[in-house]
PDB file of N, CA and C in Angstrom:
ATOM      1  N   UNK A   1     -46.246 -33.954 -10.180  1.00  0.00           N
ATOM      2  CA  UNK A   1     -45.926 -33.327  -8.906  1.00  0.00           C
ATOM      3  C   UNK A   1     -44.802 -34.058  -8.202  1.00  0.00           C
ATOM      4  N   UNK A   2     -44.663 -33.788  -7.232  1.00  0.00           N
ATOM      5  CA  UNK A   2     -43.233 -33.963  -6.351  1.00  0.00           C
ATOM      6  C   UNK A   2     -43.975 -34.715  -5.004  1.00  0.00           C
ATOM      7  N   UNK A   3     -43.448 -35.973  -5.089  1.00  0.00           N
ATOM      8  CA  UNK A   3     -43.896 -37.005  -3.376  1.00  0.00           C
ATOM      9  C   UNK A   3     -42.913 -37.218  -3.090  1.00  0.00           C
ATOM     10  N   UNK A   4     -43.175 -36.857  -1.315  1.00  0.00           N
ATOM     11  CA  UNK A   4     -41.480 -37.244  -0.487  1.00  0.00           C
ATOM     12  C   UNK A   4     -42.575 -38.370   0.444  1.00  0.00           C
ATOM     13  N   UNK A   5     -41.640 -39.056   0.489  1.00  0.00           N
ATOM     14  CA  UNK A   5     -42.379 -39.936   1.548  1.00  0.00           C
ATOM     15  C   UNK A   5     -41.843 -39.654   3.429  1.00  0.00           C
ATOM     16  N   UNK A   6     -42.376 -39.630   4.317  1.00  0.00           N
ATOM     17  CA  UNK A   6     -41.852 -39.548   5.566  1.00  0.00           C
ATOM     18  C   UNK A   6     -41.266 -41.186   6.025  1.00  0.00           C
ATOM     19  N   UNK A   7     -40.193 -40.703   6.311  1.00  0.00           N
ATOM     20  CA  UNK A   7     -40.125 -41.730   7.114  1.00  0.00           C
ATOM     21  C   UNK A   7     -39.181 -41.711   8.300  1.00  0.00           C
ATOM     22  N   UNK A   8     -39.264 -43.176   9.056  1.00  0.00           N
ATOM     23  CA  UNK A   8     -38.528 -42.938  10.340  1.00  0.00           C
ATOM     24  C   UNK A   8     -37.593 -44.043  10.126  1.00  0.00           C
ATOM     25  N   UNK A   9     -36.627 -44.899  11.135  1.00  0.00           N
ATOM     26  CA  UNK A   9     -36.031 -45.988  10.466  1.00  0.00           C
ATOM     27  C   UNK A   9     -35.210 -46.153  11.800  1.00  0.00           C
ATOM     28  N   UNK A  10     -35.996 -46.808  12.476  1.00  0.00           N
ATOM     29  CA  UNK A  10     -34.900 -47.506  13.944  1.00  0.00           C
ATOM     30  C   UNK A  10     -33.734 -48.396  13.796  1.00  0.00           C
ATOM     31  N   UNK A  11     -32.935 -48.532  14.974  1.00  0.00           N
ATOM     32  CA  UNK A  11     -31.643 -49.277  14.557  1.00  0.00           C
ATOM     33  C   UNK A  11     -31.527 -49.446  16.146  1.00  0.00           C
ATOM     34  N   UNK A  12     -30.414 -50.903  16.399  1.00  0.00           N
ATOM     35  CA  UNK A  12     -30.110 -50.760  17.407  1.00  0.00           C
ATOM     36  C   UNK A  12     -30.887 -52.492  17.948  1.00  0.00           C
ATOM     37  N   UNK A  13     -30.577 -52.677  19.221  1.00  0.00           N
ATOM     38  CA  UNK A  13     -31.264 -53.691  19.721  1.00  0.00           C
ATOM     39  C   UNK A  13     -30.866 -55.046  19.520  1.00  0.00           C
ATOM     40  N   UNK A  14     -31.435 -56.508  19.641  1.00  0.00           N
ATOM     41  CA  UNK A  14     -31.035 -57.538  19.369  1.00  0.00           C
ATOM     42  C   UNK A  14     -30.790 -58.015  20.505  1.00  0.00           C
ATOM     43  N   UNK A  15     -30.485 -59.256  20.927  1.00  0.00           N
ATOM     44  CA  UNK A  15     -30.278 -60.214  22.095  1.00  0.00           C
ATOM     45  C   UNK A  15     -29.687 -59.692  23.038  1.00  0.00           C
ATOM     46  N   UNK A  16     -30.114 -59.629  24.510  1.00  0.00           N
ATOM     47  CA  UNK A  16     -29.669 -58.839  25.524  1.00  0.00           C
ATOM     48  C   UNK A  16     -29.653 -59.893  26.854  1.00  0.00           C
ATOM     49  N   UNK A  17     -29.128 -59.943  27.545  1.00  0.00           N
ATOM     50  CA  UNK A  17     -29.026 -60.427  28.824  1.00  0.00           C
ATOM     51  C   UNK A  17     -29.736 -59.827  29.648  1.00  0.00           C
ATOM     52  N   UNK A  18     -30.646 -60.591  30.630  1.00  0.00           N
ATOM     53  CA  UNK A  18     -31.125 -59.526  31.683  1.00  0.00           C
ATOM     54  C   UNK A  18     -30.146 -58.801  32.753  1.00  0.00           C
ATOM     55  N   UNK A  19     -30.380 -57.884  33.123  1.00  0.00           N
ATOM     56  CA  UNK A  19     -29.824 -56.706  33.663  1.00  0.00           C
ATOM     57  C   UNK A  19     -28.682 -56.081  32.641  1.00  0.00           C
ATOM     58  N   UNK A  20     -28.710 -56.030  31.390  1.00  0.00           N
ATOM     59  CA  UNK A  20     -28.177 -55.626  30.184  1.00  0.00           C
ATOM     60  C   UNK A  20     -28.661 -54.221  30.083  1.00  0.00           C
ATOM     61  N   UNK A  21     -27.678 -53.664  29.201  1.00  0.00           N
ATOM     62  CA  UNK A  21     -28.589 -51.918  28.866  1.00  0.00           C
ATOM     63  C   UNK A  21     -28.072 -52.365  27.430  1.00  0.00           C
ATOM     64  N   UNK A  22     -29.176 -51.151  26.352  1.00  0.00           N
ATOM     65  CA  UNK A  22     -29.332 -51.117  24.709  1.00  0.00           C
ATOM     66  C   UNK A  22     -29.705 -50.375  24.524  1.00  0.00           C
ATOM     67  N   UNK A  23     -28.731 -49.357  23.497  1.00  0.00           N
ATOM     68  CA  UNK A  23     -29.404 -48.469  22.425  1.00  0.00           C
ATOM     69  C   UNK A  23     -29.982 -48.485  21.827  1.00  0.00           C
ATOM     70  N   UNK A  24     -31.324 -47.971  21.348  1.00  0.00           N
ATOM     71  CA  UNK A  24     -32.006 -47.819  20.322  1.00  0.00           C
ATOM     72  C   UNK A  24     -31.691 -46.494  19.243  1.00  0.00           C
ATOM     73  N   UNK A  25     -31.635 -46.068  18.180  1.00  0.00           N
ATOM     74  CA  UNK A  25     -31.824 -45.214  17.676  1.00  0.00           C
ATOM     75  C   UNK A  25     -32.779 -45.097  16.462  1.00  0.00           C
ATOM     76  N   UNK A  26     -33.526 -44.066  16.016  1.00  0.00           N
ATOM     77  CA  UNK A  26     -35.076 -43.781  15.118  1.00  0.00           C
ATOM     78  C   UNK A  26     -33.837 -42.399  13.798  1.00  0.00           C
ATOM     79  N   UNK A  27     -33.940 -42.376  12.988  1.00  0.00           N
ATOM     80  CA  UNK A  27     -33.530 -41.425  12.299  1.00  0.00           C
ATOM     81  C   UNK A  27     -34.735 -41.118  11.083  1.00  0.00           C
ATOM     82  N   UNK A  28     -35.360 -39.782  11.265  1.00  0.00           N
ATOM     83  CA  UNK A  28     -36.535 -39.617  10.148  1.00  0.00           C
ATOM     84  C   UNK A  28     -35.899 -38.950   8.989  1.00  0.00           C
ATOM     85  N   UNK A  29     -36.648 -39.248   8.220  1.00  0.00           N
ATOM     86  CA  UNK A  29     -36.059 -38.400   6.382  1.00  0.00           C
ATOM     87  C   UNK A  29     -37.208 -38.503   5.632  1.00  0.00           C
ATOM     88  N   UNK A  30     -37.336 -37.454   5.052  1.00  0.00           N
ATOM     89  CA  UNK A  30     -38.415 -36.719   3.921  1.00  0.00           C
ATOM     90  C   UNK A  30     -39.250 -35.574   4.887  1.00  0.00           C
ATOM     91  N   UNK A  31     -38.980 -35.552   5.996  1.00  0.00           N
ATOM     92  CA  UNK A  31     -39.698 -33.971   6.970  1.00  0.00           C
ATOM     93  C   UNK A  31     -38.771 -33.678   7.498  1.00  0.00           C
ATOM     94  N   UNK A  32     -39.613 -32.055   8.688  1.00  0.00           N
ATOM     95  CA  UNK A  32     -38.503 -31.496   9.397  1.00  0.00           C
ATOM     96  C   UNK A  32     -38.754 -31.835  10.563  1.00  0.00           C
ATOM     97  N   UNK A  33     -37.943 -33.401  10.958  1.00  0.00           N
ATOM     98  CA  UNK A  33     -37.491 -33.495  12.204  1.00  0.00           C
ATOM     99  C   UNK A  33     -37.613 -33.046  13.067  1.00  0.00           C
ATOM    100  N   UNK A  34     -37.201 -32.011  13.607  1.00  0.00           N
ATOM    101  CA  UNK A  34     -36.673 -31.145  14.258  1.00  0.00           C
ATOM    102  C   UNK A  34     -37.980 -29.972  14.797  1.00  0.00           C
ATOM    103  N   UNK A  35     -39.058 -30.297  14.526  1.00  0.00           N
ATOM    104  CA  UNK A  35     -40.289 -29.626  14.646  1.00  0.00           C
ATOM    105  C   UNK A  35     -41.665 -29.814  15.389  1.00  0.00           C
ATOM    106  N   UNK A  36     -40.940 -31.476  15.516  1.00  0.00           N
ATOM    107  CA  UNK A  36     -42.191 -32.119  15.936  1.00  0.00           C
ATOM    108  C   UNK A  36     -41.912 -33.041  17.517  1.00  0.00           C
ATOM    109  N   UNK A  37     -42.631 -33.292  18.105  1.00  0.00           N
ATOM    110  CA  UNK A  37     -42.498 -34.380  19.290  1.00  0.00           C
ATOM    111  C   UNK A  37     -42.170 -35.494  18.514  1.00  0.00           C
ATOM    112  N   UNK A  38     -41.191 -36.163  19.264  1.00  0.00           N
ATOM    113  CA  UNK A  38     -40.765 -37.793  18.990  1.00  0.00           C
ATOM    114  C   UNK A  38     -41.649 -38.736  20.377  1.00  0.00           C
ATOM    115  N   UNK A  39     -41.952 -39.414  19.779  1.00  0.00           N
ATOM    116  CA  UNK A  39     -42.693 -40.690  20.711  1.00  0.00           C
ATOM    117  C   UNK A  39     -41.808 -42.165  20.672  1.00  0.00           C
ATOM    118  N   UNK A  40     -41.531 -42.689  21.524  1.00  0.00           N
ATOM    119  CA  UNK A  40     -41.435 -43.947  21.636  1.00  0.00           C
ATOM    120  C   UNK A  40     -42.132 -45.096  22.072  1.00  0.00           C
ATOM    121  N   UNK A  41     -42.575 -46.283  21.409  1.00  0.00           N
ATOM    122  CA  UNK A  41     -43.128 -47.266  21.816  1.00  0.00           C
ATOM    123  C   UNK A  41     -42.980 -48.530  21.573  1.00  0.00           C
ATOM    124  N   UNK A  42     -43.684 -49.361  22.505  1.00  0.00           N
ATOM    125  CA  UNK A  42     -43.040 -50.992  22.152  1.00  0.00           C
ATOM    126  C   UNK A  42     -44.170 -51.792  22.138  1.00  0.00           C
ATOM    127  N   UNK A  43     -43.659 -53.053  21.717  1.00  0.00           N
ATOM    128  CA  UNK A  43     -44.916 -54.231  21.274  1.00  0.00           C
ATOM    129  C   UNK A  43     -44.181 -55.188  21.384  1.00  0.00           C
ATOM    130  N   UNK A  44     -45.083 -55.836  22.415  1.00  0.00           N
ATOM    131  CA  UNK A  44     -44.130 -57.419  22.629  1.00  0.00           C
ATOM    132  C   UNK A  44     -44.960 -58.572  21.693  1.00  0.00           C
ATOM    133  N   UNK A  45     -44.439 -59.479  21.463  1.00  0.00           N
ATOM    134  CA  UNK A  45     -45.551 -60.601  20.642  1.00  0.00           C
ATOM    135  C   UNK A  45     -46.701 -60.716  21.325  1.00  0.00           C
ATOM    136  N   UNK A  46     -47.376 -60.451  20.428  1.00  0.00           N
ATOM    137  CA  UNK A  46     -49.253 -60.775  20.901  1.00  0.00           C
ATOM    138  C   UNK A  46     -49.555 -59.702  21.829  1.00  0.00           C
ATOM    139  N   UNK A  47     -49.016 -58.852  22.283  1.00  0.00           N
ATOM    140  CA  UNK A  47     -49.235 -57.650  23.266  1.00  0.00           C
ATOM    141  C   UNK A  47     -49.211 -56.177  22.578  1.00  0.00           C
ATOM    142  N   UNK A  48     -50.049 -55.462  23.118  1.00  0.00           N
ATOM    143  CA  UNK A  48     -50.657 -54.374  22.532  1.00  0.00           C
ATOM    144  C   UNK A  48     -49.280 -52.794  22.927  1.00  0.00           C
ATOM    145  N   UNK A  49     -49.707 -52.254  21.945  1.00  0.00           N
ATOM    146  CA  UNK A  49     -48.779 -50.998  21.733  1.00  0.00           C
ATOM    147  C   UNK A  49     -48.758 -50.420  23.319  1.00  0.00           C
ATOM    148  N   UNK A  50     -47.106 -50.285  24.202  1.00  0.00           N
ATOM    149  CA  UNK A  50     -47.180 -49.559  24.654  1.00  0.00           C
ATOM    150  C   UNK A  50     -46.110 -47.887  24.961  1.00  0.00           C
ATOM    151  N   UNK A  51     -46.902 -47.119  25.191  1.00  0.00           N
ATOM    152  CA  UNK A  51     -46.118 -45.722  25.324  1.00  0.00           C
ATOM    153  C   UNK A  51     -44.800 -45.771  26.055  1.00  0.00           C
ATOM    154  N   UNK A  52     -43.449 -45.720  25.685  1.00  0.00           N
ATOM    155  CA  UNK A  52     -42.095 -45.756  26.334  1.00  0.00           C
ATOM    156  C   UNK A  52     -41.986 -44.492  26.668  1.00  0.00           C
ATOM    157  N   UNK A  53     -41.582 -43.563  25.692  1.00  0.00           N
ATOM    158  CA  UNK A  53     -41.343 -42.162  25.834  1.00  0.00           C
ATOM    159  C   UNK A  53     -41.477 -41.334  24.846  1.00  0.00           C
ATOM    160  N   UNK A  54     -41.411 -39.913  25.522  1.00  0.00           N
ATOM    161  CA  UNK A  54     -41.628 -38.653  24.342  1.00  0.00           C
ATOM    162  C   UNK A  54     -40.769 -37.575  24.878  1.00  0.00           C
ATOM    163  N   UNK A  55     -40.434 -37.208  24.058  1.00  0.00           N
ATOM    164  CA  UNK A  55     -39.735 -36.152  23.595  1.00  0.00           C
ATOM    165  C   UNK A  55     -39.799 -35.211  22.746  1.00  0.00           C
ATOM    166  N   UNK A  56     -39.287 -33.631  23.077  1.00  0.00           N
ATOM    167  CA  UNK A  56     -39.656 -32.631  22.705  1.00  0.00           C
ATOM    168  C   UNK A  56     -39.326 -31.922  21.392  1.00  0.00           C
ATOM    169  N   UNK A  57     -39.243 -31.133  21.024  1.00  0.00           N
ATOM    170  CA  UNK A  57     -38.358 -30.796  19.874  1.00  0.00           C
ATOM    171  C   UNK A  57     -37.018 -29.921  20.021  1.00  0.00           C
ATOM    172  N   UNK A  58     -37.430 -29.640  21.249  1.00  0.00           N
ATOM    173  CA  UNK A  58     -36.083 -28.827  21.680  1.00  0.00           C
ATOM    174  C   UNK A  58     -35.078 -29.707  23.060  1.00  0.00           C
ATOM    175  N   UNK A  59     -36.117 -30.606  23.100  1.00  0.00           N
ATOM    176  CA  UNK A  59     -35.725 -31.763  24.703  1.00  0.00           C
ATOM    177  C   UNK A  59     -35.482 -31.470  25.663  1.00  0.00           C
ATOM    178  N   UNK A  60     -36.614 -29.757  25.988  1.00  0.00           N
ATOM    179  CA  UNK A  60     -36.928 -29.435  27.193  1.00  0.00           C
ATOM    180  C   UNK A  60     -37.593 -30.047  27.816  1.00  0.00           C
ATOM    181  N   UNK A  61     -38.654 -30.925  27.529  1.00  0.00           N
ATOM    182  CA  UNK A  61     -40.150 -31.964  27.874  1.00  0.00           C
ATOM    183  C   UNK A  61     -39.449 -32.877  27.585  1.00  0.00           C
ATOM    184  N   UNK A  62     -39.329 -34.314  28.432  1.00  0.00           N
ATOM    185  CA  UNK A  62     -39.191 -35.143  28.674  1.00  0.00           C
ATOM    186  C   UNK A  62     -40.038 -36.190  29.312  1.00  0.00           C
ATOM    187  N   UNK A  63     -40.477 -37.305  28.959  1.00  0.00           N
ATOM    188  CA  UNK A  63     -41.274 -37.825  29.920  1.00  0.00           C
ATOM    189  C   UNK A  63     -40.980 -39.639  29.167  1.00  0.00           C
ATOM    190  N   UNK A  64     -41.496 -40.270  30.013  1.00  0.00           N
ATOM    191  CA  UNK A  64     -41.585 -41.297  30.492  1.00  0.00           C
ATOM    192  C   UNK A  64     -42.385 -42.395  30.879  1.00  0.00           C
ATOM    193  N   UNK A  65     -42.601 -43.449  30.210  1.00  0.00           N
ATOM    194  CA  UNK A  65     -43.725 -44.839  30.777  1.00  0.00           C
ATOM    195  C   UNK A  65     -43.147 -44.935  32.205  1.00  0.00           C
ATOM    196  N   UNK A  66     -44.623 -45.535  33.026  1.00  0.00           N
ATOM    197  CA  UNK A  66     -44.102 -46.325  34.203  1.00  0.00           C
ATOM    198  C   UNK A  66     -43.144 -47.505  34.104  1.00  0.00           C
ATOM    199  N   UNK A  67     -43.222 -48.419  33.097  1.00  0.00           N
ATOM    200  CA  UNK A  67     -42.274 -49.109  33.078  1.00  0.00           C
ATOM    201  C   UNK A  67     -41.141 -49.205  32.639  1.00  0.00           C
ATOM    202  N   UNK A  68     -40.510 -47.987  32.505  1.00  0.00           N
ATOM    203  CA  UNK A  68     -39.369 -47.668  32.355  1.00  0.00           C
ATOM    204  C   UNK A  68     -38.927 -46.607  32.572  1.00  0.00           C
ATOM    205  N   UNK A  69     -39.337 -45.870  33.717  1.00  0.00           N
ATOM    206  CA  UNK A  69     -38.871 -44.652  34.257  1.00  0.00           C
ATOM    207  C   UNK A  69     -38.357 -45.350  35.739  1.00  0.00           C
ATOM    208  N   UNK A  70     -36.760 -44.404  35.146  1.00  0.00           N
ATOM    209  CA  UNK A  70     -35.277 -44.826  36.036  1.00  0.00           C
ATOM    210  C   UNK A  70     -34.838 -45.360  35.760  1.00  0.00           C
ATOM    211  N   UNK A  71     -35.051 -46.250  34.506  1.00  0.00           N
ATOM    212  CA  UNK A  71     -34.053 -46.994  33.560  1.00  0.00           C
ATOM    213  C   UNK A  71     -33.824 -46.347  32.545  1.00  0.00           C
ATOM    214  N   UNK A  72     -34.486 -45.377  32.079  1.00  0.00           N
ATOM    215  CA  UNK A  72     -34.115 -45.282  30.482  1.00  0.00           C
ATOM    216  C   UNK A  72     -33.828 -43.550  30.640  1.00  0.00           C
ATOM    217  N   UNK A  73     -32.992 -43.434  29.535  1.00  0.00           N
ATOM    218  CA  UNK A  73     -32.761 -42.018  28.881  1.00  0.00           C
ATOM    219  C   UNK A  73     -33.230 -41.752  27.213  1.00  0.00           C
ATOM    220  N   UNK A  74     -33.378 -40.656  27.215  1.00  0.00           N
ATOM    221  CA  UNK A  74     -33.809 -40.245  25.613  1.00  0.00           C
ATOM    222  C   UNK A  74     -33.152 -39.350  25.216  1.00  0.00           C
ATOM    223  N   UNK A  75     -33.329 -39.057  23.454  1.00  0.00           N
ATOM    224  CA  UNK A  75     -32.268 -38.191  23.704  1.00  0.00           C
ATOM    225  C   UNK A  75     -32.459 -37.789  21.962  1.00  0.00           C
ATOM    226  N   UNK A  76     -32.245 -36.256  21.446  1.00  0.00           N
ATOM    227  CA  UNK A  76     -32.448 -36.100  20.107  1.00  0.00           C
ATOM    228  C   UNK A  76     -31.411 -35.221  19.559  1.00  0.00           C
ATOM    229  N   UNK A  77     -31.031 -35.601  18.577  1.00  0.00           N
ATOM    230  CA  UNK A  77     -30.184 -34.444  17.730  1.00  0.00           C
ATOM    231  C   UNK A  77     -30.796 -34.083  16.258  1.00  0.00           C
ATOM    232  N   UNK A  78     -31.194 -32.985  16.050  1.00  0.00           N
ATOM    233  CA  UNK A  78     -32.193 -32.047  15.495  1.00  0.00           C
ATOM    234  C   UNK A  78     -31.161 -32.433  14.262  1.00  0.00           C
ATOM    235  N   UNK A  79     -30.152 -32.081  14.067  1.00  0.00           N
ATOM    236  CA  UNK A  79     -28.988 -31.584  13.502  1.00  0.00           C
ATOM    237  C   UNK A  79     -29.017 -33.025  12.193  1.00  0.00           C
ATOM    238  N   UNK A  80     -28.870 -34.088  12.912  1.00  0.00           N
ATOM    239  CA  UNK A  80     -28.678 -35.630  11.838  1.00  0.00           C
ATOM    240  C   UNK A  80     -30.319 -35.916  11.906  1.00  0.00           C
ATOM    241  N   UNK A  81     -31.664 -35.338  12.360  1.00  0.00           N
ATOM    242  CA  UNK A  81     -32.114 -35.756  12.304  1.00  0.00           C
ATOM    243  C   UNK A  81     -32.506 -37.108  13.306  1.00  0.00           C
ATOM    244  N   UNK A  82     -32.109 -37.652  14.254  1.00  0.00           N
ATOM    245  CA  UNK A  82     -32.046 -38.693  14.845  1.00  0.00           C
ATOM    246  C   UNK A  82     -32.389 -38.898  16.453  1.00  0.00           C
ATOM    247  N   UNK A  83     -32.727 -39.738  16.917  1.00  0.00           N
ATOM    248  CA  UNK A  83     -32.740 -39.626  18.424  1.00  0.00           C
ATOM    249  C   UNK A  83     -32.626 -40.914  18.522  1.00  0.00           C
ATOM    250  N   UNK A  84     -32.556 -41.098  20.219  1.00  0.00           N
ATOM    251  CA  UNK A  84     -31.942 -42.336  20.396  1.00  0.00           C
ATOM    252  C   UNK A  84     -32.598 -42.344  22.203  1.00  0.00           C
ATOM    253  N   UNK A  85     -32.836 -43.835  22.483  1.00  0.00           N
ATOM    254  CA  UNK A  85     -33.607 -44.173  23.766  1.00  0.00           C
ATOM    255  C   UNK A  85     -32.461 -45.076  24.325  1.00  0.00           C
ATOM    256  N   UNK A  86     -32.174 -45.129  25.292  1.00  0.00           N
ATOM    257  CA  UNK A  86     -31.080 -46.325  26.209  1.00  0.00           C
ATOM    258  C   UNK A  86     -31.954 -47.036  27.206  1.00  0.00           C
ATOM    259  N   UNK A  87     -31.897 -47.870  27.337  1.00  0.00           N
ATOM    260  CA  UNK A  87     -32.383 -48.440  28.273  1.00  0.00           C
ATOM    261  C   UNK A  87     -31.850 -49.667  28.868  1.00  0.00           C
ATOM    262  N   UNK A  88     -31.685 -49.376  30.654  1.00  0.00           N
ATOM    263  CA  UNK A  88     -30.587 -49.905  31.121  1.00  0.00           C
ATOM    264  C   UNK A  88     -31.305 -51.286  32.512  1.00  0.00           C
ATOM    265  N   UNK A  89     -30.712 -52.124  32.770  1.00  0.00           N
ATOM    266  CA  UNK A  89     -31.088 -53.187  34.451  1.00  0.00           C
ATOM    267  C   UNK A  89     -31.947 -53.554  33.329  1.00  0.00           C
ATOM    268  N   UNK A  90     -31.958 -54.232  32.301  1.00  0.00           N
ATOM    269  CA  UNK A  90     -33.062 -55.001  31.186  1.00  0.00           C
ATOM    270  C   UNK A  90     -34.141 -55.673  32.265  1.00  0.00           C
ATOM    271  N   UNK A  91     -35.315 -56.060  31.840  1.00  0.00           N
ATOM    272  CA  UNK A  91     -35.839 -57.389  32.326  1.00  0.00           C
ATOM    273  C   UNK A  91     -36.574 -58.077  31.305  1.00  0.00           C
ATOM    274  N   UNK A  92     -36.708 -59.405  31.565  1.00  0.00           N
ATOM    275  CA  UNK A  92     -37.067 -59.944  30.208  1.00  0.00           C
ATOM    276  C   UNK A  92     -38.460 -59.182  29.385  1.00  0.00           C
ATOM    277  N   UNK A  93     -39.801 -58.403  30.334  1.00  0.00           N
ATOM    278  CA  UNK A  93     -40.606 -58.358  30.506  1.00  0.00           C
ATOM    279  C   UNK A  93     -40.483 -56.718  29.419  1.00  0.00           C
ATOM    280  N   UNK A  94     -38.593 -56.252  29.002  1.00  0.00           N
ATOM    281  CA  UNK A  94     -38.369 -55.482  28.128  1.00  0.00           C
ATOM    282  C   UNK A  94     -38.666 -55.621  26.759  1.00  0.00           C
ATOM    283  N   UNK A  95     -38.967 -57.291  26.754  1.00  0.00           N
ATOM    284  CA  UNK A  95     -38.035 -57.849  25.259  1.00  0.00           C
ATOM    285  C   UNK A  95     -39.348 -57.413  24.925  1.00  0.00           C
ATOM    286  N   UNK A  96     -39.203 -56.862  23.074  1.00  0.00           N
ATOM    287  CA  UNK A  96     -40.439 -56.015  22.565  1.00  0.00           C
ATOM    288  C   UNK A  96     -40.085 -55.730  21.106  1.00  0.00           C
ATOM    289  N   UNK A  97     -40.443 -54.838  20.011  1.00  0.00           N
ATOM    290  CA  UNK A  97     -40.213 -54.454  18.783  1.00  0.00           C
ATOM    291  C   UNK A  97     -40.630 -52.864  19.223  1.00  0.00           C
ATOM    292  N   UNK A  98     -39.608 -52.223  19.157  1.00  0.00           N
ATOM    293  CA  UNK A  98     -39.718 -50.714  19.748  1.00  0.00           C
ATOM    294  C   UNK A  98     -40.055 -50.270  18.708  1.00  0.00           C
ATOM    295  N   UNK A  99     -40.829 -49.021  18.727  1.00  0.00           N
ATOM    296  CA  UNK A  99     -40.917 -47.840  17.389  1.00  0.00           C
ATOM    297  C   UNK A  99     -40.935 -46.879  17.594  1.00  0.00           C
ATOM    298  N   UNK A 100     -40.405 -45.729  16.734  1.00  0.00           N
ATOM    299  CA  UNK A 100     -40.591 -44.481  17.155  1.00  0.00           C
ATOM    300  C   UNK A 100     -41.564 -44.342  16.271  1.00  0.00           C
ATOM    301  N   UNK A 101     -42.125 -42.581  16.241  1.00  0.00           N
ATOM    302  CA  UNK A 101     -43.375 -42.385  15.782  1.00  0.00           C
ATOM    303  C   UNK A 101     -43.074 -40.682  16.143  1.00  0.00           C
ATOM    304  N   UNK A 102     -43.461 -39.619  15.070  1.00  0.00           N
ATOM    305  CA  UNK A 102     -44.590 -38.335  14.823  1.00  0.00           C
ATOM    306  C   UNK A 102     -45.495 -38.231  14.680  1.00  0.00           C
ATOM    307  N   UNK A 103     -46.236 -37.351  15.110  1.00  0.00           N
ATOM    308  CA  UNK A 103     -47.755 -36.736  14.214  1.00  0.00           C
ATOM    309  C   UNK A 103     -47.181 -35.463  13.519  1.00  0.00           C
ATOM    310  N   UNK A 104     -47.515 -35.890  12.742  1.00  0.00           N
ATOM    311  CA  UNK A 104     -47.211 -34.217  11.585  1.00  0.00           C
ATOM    312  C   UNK A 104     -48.685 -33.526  11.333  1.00  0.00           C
ATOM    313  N   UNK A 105     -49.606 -33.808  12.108  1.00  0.00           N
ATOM    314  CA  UNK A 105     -51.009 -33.471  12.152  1.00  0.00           C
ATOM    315  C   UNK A 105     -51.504 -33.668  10.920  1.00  0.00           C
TER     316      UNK A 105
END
């Protein structure tokens, strides 16, 4: 038989200054993208998963963590497959290992 594996594959980030802004970008391959909600989230050392943002499949729905709503934008292109989170006025309390994430149910 035939196995595709899903996957996602962030980019972006690395040493920032506080009050700094950084791109993140997630690009998925082996599904259809383009079908599903994108989630964003972060994990700082020793600290537990938290919800950044989500996004829609068409990026009519938009939404947002408390701790980073008014700093950050999101943002998807169906087309490469890819989306991408900015987030801007850093504070150290940012620094984290971001991930994106689907449910394909």
């Amino acid at each position: 038989g035939v196995w595709a594996q899903l996957r996602l594959v962030e980019a972006g980030g690395g040493l920032r200054a506080p009050g700094d802004s950084v791109l993140l970008s997630c690009r998925g391959s082996g599904f259809t993208f383009g079908v599903y909600d994108l989630w964003w989230y972060r994990q700082a050392p020793g600290g537990r998963l938290q919800w950044v943002s989500a996004i829609s499949p068409d990026s009519s729905a938009i939404e947002f963590g408390q701790s980073v709503q008014g700093r950050a934008t999101v943002s998807r292109d169906n087309s490469r497959s890819e989306s991408s989170l900015s987030l801007r006025a850093l504070h150290p309390r940012d620094s984290a290992r971001y991930f994106c994430a689907v449910h394909t149910g």
